[in-house]
C-alpha atoms as a PDB file:
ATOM      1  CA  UNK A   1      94.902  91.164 108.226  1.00  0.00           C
ATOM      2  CA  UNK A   2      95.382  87.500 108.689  1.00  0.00           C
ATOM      3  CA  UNK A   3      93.225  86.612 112.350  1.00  0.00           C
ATOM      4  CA  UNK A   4      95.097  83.322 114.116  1.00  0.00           C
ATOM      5  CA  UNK A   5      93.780  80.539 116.460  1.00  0.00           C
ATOM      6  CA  UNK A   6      96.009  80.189 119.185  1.00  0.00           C
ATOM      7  CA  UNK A   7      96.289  78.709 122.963  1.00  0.00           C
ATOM      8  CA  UNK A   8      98.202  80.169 125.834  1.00  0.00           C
ATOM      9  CA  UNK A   9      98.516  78.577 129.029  1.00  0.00           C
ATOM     10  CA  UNK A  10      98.565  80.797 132.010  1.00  0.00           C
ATOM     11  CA  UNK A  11      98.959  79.930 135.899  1.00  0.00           C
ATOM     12  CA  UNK A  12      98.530  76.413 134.312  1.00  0.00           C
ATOM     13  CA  UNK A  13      95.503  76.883 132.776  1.00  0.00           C
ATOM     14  CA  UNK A  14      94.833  77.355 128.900  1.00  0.00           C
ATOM     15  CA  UNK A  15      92.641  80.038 127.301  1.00  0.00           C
ATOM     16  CA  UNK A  16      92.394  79.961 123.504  1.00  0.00           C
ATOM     17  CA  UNK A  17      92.940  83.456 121.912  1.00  0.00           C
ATOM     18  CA  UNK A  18      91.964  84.807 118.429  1.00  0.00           C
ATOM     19  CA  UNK A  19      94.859  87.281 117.300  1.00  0.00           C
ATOM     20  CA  UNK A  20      95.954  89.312 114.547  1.00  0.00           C
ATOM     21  CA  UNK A  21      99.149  87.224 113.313  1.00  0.00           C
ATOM     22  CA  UNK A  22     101.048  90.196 113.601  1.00  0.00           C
ATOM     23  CA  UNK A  23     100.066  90.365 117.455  1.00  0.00           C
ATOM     24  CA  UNK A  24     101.573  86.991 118.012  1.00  0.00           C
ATOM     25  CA  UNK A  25     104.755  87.013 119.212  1.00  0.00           C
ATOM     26  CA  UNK A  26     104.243  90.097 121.754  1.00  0.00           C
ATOM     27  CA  UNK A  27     101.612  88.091 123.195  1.00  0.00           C
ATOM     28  CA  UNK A  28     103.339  85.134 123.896  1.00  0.00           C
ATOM     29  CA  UNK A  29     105.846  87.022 125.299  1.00  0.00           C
ATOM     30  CA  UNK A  30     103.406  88.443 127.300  1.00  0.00           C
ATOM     31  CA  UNK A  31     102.623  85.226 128.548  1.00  0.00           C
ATOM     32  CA  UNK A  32     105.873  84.228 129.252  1.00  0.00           C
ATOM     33  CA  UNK A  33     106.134  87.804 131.271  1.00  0.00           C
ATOM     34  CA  UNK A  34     103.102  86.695 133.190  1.00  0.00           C
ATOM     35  CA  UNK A  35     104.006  83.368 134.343  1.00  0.00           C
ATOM     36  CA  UNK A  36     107.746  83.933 135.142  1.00  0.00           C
ATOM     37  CA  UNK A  37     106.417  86.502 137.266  1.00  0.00           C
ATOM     38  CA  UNK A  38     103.749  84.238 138.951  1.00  0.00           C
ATOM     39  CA  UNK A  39     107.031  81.697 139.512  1.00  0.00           C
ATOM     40  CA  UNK A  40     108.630  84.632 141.102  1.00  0.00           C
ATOM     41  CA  UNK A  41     105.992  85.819 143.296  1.00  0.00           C
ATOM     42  CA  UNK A  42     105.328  82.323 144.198  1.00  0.00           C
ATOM     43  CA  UNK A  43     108.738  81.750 145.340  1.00  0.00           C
ATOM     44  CA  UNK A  44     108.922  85.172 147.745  1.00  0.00           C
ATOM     45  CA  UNK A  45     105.453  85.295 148.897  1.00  0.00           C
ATOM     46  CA  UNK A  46     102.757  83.562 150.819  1.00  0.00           C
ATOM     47  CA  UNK A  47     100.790  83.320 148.140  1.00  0.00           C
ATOM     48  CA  UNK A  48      98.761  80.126 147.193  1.00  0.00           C
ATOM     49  CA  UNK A  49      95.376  81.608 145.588  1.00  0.00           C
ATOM     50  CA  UNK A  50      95.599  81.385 141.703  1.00  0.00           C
ATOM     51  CA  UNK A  51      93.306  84.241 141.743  1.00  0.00           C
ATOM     52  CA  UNK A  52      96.130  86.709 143.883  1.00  0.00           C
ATOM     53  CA  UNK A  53      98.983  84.855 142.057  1.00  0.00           C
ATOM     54  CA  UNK A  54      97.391  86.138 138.796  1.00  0.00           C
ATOM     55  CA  UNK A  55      96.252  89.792 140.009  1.00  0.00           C
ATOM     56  CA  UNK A  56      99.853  90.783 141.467  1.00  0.00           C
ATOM     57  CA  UNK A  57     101.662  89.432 138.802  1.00  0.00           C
ATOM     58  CA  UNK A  58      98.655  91.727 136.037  1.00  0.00           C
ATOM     59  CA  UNK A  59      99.975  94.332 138.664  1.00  0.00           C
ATOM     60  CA  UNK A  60     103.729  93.678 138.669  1.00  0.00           C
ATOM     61  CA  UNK A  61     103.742  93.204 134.469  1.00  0.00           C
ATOM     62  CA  UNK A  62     101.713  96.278 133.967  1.00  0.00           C
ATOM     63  CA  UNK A  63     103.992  98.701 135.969  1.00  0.00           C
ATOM     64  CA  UNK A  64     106.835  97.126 134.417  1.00  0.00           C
ATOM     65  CA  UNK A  65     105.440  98.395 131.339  1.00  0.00           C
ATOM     66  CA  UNK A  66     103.973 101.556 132.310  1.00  0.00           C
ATOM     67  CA  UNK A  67     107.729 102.535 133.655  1.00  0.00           C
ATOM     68  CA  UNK A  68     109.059 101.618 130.455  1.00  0.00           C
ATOM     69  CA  UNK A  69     106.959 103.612 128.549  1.00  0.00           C
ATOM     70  CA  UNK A  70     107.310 106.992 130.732  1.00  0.00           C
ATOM     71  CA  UNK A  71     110.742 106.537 130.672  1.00  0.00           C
ATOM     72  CA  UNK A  72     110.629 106.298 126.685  1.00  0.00           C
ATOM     73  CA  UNK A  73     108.900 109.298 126.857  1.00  0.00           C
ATOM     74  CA  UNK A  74     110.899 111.510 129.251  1.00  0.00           C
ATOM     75  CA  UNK A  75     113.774 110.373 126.370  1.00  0.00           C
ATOM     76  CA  UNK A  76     111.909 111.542 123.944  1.00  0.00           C
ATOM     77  CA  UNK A  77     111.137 114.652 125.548  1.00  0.00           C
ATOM     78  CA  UNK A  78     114.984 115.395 126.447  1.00  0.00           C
ATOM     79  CA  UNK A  79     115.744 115.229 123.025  1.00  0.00           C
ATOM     80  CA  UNK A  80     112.939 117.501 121.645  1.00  0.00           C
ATOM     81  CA  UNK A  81     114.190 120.328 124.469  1.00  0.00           C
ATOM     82  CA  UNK A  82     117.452 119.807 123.484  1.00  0.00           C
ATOM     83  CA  UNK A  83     117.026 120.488 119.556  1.00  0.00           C
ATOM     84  CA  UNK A  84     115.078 123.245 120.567  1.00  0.00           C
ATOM     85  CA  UNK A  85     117.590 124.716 122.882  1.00  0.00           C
ATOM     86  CA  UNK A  86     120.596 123.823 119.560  1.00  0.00           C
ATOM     87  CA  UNK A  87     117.756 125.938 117.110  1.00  0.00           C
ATOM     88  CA  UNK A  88     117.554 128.603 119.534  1.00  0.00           C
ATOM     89  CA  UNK A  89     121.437 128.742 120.471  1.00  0.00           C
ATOM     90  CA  UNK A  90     121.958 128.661 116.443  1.00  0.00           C
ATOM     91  CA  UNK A  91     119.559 131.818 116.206  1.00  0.00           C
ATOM     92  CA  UNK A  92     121.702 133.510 118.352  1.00  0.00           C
ATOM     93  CA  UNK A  93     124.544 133.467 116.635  1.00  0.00           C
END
């Protein structure tokens, strides 16, 4: 796997990265996640700490994520019971 160099910028400050190439584009998105969030929380809150800007918006981008993939899941789950209930219904007949 091909390893890349890269530099992000976060809360306005850069931090250089090795990645897999393949990793690349979901972690600038990431990073774009991270900071439109810190804009956000910015704008509604009282926050002015770099340190609480960046450890909400962690918080905020995490549960965003974590929600997404329990939700996937439940999906997935739905559909399992439900060609499980179709196999059993078919057994019936």
């Amino acid at each position: 796997m091909e390893e890349r160099s890269i530099r992000v910028e976060l809360a306005g400050r850069a931090y250089p990265l090795t990645i897999q190439a393949s990793e690349e584009e979901n972690v600038q998105r990431a990073v774009e996640e991270i900071n439109e969030s810190i804009t956000r929380l910015k704008a509604n809150y009282p926050l002015t700490d770099k340190q609480d800007l960046l450890a909400m918006a962690a918080l905020e981008v995490t549960v965003r994520a974590l929600n997404s993939t329990a939700t996937r899941r439940e999906a997935e789950a739905d559909a399992t019971v439900g060609a499980i209930e179709q196999l059993l219904a078919d057994l019936h007949d």
